[in-house]
N, C-alpha and C. Protein backbone atom coordinates (compact mmCIF):
# COMPACT_ATOMS: atom_id res chain seq x y z
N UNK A 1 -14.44 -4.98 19.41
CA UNK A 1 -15.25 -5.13 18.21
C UNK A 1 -14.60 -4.42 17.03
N UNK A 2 -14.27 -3.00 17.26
CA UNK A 2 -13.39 -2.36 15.94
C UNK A 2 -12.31 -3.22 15.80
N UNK A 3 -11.33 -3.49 16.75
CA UNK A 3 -10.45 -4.19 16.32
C UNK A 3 -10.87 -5.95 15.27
N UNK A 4 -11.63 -6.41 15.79
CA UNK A 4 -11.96 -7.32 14.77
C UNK A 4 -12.46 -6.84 14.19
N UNK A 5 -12.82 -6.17 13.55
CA UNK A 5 -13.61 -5.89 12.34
C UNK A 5 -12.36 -5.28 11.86
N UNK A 6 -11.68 -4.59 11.82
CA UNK A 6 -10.18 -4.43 11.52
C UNK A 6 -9.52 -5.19 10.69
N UNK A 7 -9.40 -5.87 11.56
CA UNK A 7 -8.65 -7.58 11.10
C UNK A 7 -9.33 -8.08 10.16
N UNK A 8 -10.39 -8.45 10.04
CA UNK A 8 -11.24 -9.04 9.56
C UNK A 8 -11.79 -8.40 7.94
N UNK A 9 -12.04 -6.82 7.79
CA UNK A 9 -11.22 -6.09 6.58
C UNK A 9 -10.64 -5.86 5.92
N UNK A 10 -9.26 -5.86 6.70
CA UNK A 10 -7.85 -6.07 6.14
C UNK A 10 -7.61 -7.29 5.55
N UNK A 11 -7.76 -8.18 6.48
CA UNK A 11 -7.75 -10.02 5.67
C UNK A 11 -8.28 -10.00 4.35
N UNK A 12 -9.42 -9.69 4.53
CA UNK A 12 -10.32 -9.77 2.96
C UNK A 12 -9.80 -8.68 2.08
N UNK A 13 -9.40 -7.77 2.26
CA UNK A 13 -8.56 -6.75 1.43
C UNK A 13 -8.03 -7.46 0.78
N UNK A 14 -6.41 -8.12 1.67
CA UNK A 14 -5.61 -8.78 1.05
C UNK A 14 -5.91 -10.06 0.13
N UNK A 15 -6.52 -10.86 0.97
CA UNK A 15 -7.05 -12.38 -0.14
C UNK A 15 -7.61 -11.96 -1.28
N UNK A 16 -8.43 -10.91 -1.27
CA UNK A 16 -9.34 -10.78 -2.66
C UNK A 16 -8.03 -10.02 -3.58
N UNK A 17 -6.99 -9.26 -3.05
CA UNK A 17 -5.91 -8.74 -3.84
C UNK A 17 -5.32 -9.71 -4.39
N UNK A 18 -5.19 -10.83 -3.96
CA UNK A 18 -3.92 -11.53 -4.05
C UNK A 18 -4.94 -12.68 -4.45
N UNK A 19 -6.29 -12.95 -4.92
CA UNK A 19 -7.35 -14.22 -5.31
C UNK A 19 -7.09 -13.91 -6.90
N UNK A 20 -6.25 -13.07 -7.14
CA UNK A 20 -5.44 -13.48 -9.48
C UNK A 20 -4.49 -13.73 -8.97
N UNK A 21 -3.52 -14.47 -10.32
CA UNK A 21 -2.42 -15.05 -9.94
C UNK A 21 -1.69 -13.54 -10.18
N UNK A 22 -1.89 -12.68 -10.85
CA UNK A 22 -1.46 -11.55 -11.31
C UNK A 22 -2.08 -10.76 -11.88
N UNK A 23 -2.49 -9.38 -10.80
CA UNK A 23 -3.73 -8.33 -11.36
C UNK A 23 -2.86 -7.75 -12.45
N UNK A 24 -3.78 -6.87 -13.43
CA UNK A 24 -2.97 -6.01 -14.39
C UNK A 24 -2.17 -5.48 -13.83
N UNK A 25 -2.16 -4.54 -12.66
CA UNK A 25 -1.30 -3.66 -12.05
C UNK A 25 -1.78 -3.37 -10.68
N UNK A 26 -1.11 -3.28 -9.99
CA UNK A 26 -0.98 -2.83 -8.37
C UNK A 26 -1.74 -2.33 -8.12
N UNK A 27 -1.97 -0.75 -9.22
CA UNK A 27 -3.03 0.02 -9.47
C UNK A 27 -4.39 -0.29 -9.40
N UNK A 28 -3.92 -0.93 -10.57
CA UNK A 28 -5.73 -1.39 -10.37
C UNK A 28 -6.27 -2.59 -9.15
N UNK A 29 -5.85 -3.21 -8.91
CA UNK A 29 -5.83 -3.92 -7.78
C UNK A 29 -6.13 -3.34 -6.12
N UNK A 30 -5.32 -2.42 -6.16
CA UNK A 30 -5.60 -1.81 -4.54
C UNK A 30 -7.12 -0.30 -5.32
N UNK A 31 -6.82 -0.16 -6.67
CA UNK A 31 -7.88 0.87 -6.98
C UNK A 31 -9.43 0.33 -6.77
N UNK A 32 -9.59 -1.04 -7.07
CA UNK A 32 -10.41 -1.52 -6.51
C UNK A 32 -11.33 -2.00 -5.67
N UNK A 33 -10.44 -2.36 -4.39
CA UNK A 33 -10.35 -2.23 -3.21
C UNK A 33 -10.90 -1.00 -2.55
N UNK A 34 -10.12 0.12 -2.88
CA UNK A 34 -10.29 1.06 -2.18
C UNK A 34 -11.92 1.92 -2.66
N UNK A 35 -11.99 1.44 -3.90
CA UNK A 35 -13.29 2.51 -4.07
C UNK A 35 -14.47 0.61 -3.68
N UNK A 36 -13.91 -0.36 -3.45
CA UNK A 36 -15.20 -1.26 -2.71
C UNK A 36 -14.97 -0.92 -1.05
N UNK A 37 -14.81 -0.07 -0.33
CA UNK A 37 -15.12 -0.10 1.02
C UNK A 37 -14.20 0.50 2.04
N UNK A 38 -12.75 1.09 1.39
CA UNK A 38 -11.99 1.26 2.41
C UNK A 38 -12.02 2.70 3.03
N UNK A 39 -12.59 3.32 2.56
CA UNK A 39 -13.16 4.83 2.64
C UNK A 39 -14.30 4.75 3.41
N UNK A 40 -15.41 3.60 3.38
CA UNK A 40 -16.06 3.75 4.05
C UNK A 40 -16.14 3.03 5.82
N UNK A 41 -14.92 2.09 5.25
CA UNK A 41 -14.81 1.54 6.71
C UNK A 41 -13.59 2.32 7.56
N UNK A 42 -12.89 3.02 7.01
CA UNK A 42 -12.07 3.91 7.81
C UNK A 42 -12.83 5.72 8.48
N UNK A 43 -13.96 5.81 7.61
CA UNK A 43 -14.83 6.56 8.03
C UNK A 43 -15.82 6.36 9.68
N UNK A 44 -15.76 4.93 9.46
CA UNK A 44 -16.64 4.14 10.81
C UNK A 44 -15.37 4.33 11.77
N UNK A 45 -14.60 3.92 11.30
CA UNK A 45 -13.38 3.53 12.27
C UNK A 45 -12.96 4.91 12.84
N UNK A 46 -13.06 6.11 11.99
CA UNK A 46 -12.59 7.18 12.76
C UNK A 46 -13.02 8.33 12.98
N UNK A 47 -14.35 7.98 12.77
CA UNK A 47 -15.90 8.90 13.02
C UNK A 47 -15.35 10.17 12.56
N UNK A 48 -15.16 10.23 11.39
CA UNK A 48 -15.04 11.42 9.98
C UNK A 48 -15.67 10.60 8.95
N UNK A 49 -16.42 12.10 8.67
CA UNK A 49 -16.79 11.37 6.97
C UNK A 49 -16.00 11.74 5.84
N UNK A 50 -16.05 10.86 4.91
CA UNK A 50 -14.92 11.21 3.62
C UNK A 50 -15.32 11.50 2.70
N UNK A 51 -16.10 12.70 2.78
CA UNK A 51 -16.13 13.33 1.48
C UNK A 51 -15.73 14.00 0.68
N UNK A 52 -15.59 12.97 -0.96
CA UNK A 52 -14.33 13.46 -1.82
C UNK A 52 -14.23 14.83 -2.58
N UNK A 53 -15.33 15.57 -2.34
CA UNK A 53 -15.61 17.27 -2.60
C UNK A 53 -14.82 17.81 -1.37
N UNK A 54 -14.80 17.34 -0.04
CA UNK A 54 -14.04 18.41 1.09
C UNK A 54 -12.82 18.98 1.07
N UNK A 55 -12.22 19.57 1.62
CA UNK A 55 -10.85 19.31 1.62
C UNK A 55 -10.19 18.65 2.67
N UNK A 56 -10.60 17.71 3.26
CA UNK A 56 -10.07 17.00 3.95
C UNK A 56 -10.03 15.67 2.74
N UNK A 57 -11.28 15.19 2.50
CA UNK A 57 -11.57 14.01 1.29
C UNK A 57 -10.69 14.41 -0.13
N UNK A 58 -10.31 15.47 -0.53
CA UNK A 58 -9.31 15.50 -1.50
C UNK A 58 -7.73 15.90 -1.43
N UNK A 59 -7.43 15.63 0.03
CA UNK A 59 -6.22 16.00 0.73
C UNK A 59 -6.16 13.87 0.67
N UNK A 60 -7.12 13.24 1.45
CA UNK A 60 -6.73 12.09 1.27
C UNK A 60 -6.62 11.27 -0.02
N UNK A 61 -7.63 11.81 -1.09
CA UNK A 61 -7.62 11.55 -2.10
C UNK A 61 -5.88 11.31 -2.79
N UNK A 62 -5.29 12.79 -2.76
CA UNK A 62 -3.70 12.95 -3.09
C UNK A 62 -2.88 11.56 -2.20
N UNK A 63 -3.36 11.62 -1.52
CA UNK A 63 -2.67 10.44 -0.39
C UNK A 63 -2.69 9.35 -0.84
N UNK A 64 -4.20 8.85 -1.08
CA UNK A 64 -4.23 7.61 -1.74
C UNK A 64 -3.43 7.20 -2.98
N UNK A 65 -3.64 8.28 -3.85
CA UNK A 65 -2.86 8.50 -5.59
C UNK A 65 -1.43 8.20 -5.03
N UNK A 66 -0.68 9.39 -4.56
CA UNK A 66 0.54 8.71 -4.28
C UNK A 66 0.77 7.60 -3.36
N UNK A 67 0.08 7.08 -2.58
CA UNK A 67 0.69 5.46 -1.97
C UNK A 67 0.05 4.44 -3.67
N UNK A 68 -0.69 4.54 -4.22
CA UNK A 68 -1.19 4.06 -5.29
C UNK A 68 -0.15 4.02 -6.56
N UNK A 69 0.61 5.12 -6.37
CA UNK A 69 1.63 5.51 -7.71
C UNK A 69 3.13 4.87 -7.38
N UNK A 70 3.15 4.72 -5.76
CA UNK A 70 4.20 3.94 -5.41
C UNK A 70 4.41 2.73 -5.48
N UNK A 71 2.99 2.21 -4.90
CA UNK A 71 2.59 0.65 -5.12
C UNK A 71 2.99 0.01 -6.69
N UNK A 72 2.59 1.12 -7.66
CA UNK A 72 2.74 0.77 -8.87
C UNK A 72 3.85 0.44 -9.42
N UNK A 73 4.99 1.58 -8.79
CA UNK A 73 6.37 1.21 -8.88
C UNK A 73 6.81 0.21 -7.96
N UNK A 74 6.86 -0.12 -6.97
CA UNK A 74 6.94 -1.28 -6.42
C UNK A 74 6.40 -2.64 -7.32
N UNK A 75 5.49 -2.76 -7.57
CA UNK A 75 4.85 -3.77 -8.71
C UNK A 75 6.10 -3.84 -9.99
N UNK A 76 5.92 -2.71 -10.66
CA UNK A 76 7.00 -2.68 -11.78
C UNK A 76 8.58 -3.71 -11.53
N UNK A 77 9.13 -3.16 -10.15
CA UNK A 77 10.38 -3.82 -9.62
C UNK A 77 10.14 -4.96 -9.37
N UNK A 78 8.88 -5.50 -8.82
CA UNK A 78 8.90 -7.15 -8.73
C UNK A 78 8.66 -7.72 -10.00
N UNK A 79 8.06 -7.20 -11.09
CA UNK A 79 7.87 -7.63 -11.88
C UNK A 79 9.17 -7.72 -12.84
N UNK A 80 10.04 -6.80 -12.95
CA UNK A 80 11.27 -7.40 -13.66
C UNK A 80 12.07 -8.10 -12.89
N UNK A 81 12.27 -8.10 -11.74
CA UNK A 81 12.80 -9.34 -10.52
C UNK A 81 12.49 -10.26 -11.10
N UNK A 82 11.14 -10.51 -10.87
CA UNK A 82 10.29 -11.97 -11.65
C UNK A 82 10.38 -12.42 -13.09
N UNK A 83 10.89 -11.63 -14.32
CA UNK A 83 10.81 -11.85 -15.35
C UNK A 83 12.71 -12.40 -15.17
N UNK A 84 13.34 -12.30 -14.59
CA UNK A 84 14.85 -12.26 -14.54
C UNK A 84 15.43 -12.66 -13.30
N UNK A 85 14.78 -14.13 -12.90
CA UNK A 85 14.92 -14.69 -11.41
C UNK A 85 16.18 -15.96 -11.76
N UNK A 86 16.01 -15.85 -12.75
CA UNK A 86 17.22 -16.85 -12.93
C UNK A 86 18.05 -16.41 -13.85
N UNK A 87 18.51 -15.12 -14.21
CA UNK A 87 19.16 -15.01 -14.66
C UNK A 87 19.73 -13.10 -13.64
N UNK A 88 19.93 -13.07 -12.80
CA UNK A 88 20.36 -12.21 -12.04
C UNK A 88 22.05 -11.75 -12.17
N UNK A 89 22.21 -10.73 -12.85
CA UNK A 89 23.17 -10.03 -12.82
C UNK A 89 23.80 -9.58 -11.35
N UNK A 90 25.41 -9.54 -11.29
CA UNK A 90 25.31 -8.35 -10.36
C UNK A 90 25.05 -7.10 -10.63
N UNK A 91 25.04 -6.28 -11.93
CA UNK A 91 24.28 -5.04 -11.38
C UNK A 91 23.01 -5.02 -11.33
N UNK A 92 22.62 -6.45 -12.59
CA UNK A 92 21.30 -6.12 -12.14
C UNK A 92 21.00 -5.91 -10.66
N UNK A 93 21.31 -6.67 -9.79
CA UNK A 93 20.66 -7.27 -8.66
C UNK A 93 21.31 -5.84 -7.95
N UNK A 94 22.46 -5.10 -8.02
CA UNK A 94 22.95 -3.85 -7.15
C UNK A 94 21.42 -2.79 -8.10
N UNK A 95 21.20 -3.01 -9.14
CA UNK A 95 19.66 -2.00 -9.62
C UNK A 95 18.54 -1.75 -8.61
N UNK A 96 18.73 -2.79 -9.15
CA UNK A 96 17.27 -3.15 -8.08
C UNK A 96 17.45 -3.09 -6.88
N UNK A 97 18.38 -3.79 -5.92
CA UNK A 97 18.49 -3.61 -4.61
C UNK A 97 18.08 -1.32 -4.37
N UNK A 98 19.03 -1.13 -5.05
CA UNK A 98 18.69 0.52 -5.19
C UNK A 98 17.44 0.85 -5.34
N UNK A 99 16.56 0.59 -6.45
CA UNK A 99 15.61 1.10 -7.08
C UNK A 99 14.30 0.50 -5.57
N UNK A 100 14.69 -0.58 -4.94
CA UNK A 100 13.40 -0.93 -4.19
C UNK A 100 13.60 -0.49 -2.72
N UNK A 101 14.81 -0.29 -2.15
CA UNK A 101 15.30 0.76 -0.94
C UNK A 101 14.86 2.16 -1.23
N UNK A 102 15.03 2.71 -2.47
CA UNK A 102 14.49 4.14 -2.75
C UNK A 102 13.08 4.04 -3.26
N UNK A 103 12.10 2.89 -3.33
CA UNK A 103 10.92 2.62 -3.41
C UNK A 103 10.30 2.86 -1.65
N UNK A 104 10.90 2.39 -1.47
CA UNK A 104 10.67 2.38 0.27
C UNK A 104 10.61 3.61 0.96
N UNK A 105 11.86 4.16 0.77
CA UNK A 105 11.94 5.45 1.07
C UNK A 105 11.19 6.39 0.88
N UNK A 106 10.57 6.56 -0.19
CA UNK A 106 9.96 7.20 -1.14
C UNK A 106 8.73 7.00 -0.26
N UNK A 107 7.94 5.43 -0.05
CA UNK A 107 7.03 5.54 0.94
C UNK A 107 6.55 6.15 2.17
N UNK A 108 7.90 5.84 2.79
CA UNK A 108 8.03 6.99 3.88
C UNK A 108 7.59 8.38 4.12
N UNK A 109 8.40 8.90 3.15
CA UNK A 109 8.36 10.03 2.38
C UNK A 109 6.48 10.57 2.48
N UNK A 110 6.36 9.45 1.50
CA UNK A 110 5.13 10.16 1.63
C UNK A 110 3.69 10.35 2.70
N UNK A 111 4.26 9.11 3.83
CA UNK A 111 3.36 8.96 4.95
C UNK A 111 3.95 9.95 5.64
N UNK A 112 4.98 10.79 5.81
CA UNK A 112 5.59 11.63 6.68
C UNK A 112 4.46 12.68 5.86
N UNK A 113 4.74 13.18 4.61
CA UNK A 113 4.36 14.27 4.40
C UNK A 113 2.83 14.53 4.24
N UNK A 114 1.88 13.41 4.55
CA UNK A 114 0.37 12.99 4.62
C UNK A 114 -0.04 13.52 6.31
N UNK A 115 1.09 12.77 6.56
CA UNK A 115 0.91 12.60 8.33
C UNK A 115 0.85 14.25 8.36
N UNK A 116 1.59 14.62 8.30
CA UNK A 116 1.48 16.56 8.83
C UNK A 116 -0.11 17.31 7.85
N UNK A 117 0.07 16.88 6.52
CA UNK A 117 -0.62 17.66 6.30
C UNK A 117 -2.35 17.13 6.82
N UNK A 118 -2.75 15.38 6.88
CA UNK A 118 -3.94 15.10 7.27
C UNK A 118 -4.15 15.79 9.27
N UNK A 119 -2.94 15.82 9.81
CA UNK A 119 -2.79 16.19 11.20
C UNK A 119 -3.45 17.22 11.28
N UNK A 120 -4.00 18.13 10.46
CA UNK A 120 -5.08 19.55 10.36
C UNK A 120 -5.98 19.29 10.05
N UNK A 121 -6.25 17.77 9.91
CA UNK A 121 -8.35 17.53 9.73
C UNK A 121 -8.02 16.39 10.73
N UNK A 122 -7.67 15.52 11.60
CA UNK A 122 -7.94 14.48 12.57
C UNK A 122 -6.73 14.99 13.38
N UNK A 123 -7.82 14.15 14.60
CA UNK A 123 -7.04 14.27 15.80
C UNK A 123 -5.40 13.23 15.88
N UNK A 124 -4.75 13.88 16.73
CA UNK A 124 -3.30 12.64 16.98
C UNK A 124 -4.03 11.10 16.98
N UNK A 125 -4.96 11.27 17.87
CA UNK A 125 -5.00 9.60 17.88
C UNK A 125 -5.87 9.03 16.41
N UNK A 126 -6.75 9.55 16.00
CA UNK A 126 -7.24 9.45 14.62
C UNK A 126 -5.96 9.41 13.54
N UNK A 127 -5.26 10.32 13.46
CA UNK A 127 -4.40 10.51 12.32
C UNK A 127 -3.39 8.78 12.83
N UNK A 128 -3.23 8.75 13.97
CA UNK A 128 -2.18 7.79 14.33
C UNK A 128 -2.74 6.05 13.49
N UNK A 129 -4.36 5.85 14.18
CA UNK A 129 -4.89 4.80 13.43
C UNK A 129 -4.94 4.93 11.95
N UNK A 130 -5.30 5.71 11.35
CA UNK A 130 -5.11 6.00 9.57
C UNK A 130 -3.57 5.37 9.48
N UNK A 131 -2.85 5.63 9.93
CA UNK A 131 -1.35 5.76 9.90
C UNK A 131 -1.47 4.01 9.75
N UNK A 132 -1.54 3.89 11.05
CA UNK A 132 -1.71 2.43 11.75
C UNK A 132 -2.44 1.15 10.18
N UNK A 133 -3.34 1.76 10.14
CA UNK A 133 -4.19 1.01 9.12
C UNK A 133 -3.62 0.84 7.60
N UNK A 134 -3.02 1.71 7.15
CA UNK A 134 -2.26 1.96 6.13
C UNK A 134 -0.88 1.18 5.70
N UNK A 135 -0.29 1.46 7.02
CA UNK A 135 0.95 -0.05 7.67
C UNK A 135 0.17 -1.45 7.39
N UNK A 136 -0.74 -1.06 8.08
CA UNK A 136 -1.49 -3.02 8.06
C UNK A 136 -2.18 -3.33 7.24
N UNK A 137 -2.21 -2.48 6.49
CA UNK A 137 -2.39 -3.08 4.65
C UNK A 137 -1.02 -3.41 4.33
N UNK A 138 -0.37 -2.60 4.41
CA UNK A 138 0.95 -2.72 3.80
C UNK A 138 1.62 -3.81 3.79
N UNK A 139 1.51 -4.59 5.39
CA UNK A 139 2.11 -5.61 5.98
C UNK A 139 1.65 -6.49 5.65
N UNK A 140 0.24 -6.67 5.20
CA UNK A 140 -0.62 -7.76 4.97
C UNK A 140 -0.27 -8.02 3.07
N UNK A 141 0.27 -7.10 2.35
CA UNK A 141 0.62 -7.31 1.02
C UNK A 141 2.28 -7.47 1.13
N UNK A 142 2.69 -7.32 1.91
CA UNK A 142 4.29 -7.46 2.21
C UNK A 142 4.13 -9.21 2.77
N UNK A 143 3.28 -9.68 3.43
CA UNK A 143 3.17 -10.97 3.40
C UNK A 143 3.13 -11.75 2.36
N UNK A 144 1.93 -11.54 2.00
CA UNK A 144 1.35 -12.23 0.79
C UNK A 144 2.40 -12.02 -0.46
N UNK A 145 3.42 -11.25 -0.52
CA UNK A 145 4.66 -11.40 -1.38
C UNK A 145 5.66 -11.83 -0.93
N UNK A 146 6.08 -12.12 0.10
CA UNK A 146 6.99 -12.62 0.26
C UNK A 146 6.54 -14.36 0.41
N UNK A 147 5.73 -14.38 0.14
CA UNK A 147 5.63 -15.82 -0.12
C UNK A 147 5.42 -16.34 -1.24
N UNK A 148 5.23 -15.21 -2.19
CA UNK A 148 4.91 -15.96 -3.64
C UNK A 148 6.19 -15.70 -4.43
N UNK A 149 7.26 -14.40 -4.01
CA UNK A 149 8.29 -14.06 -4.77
C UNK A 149 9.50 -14.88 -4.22
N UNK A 150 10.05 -16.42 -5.14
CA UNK A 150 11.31 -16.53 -4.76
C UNK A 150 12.61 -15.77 -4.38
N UNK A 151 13.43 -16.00 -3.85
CA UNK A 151 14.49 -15.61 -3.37
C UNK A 151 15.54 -15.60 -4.63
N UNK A 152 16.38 -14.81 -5.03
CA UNK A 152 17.34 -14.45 -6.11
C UNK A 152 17.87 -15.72 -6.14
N UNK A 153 18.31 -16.27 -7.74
CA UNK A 153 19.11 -17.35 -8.16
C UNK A 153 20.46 -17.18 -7.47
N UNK A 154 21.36 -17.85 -6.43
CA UNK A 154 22.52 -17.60 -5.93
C UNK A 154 23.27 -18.22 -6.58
N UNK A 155 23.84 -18.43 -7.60
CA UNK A 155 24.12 -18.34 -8.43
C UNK A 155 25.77 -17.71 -8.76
């Protein structure tokens, strides 16, 4: 049952993200999202409550901001990709290849350094599903772009 309801969350996450042809910003897009329900269904899911006075709720808070501030830069890079799809430089294209590998990284980065510090308010297997859930957003907007962003002019 959690697991579908999982699925079934996440799906609608994504479709309603991706139901403009183009939100203002990443930002506001997943900011939306997240203050319609994802706090409260990851609360069900991992029998903690999230309250944004605790310090557990403003430890995730920071968490959210930076996967939110990354997303944003990620957005930024597709968006000059997209403004300059047919007209692709090689450095452009060595830029960017850089700028969205160290976008990535940077992600990492910051689920590593979430992961230790949320690991002092949830258990391994709690912290592991947060983890888990966070990926499968991720994956579910890593879909839904790779199908709308053509492939570089080869050129």
């Amino acid at each position: 049952m959690i697991r579908t309801t999982l699925i079934f969350s996440a799906l609608l996450l994504s479709l309603s993200l991706f139901a403009q042809k183009k939100p203002a910003s990443y930002n506001d897009a997943l900011l939306n999202q997240i203050k319609g329900g994802k706090t409260e269904f990851l609360s069900q899911l991992l029998g903690v409550k999230f309250d944004p006075n605790s310090e557990f709720g403003k430890l995730y808070g920071s968490f959210q901001d930076e996967l939110l501030a990354n997303g944003e830069q990620r957005f930024k890079l597709i968006d000059q990709y997209l403004n300059r799809t047919n007209n692709i430089t090689p450095d452009f294209a060595k830029s960017l290849l850089n700028d969205m590998l160290s976008n990535q990284a940077d992600r990492t980065k910051i689920m590593q350094k979430y992961s230790k510090k949320l690991g002092k308010y949830l258990s391994p297997q709690n912290l592991l599903t947060l983890m888990q859930f966070e990926s499968k957003l991720r994956a579910l907007v890593d879909a839904e772009l790779a199908e709308a962003i053509p492939f570089a002019n080869m050129n």
